[in-house]
Structures are given as structure tokens and as C-alpha cells.
Protein backbone atom coordinates (compact mmCIF):
# COMPACT_ATOMS: atom_id res chain seq x y z
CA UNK A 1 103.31 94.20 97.80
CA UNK A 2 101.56 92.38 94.86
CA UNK A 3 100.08 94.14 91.95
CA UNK A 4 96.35 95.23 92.53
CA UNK A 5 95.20 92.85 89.87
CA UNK A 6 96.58 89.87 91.36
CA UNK A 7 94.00 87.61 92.75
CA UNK A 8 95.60 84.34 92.41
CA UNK A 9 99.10 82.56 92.86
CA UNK A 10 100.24 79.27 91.42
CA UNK A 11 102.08 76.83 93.97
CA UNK A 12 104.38 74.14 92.60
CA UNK A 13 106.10 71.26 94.25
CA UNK A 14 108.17 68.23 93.21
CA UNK A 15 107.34 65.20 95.63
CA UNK A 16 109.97 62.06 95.85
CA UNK A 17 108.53 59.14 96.55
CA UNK A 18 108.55 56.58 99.55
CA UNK A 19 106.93 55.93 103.17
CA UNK A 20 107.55 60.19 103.80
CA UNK A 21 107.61 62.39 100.89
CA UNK A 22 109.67 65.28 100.93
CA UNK A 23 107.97 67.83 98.23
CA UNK A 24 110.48 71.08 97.94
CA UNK A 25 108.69 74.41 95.98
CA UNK A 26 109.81 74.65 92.31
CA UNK A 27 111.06 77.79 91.21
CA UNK A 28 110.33 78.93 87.71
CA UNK A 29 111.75 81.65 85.82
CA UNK A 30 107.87 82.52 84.53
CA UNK A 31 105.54 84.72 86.68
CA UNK A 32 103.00 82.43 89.23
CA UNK A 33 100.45 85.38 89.66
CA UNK A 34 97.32 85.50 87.59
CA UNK A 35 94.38 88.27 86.92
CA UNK A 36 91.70 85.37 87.96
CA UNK A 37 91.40 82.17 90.03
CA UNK A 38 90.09 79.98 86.83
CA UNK A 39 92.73 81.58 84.84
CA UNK A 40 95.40 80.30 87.57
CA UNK A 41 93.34 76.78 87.12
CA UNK A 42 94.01 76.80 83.56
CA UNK A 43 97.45 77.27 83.56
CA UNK A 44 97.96 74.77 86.10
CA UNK A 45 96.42 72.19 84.32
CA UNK A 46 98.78 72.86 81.19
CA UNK A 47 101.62 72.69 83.40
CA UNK A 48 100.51 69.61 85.51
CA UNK A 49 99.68 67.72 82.15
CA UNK A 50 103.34 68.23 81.14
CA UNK A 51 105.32 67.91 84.25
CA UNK A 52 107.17 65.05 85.47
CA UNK A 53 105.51 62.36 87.78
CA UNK A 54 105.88 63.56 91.52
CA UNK A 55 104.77 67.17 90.53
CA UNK A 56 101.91 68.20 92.52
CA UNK A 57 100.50 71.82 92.24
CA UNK A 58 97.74 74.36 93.78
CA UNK A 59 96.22 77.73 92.90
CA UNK A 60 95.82 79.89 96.25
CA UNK A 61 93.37 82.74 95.84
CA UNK A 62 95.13 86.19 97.37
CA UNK A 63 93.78 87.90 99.99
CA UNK A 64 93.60 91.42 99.26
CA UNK A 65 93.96 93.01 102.34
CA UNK A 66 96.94 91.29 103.18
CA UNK A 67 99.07 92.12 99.68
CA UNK A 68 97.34 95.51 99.59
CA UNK A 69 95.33 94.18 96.22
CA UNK A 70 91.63 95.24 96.03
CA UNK A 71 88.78 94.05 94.11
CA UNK A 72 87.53 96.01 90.96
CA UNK A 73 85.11 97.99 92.22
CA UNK A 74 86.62 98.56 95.59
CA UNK A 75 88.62 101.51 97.12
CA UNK A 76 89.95 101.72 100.87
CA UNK A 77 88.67 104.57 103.43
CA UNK A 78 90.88 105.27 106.66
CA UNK A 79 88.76 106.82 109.33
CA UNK A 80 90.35 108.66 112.09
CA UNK A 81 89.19 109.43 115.36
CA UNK A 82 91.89 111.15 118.33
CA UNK A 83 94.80 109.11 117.89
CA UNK A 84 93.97 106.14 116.62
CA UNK A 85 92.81 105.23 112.43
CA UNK A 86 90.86 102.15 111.25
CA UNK A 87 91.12 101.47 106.99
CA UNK A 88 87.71 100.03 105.69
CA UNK A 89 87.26 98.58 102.10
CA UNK A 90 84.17 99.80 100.38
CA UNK A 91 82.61 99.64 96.99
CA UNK A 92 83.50 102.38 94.96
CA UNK A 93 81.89 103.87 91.30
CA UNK A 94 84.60 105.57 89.33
């Protein structure tokens, strides 16, 4: 599970060149999450301006109900009824 303020992820890959490229994921020893989707665009700029030719790159917004992350603002409510429980996401004032 991601941290709760994640909301974006930065995707590298390293493309060869030719009729088919074959891009592979780059692994980096820095974190790819970020606290914002233009703060993910940022950084990937940086990194694209300084990376070799064949680099290609993408930020990928997270979606919070699959990594468990929610929205400032937001809080989760699991109703139950007999034997079966449904989670909704609602705003919430702390």
C-alpha cells in the first residue's frame, strides 16, 4: 500500500532504437511518488531534460481506492447490512 499522500507516480523507460523499439523500465535509487500530479510534471521535466536520448517518461495519477490513498478531505465509511459490507468514500471535516 502507498502512502495516503501519494497521488502521483513517475514512469521511466529507456527506448533502443530501430524498426521495433524495445523500451525496458529504469530503476532509480530515488523515490518516483510525488504529493501532486504537477509536482510529478516538474520533476519529470528536470529529469527528461538531462537524460540520455531514447529516454521517454510519464507521470500516472494514482487511484486512491486502489493503493488505499484518499484525497484530503476524504475519509472511508463501511456500511454493513446481514453478511455482506460495502466501503464508501465521503468528504469528511476534521
Amino acid at each position: 500500500m502507498m502512502d495516503p499522500a501519494t497521488a502521483a507516480v513517475m514512469v521511466l523507460l529507456l527506448c533502443s532504437p530501430g524498426d521495433a523499439p524495445v523500451c525496458k523500465p529504469i530503476n532509480t535509487a530515488s523515490s518516483r511518488v510525488f504529493a501532486s500530479v504537477s509536482e510529478c510534471r516538474s520533476s519529470l521535466a528536470e529529469e527528461l531534460a538531462r537524460a540520455p536520448s531514447g529516454m521517454i517518461g510519464r507521470c500516472q495519477e494514482v487511484d486512491p481506492i486502489t493503493t488505499g490513498a484518499l484525497p484530503a478531505g476524504y475519509t472511508t465509511v463501511t456500511v454493513s447490512r446481514g453478511g455482506s459490507a460495502v466501503r464508501y468514500i465521503v468528504p469528511h471535516k476534521k
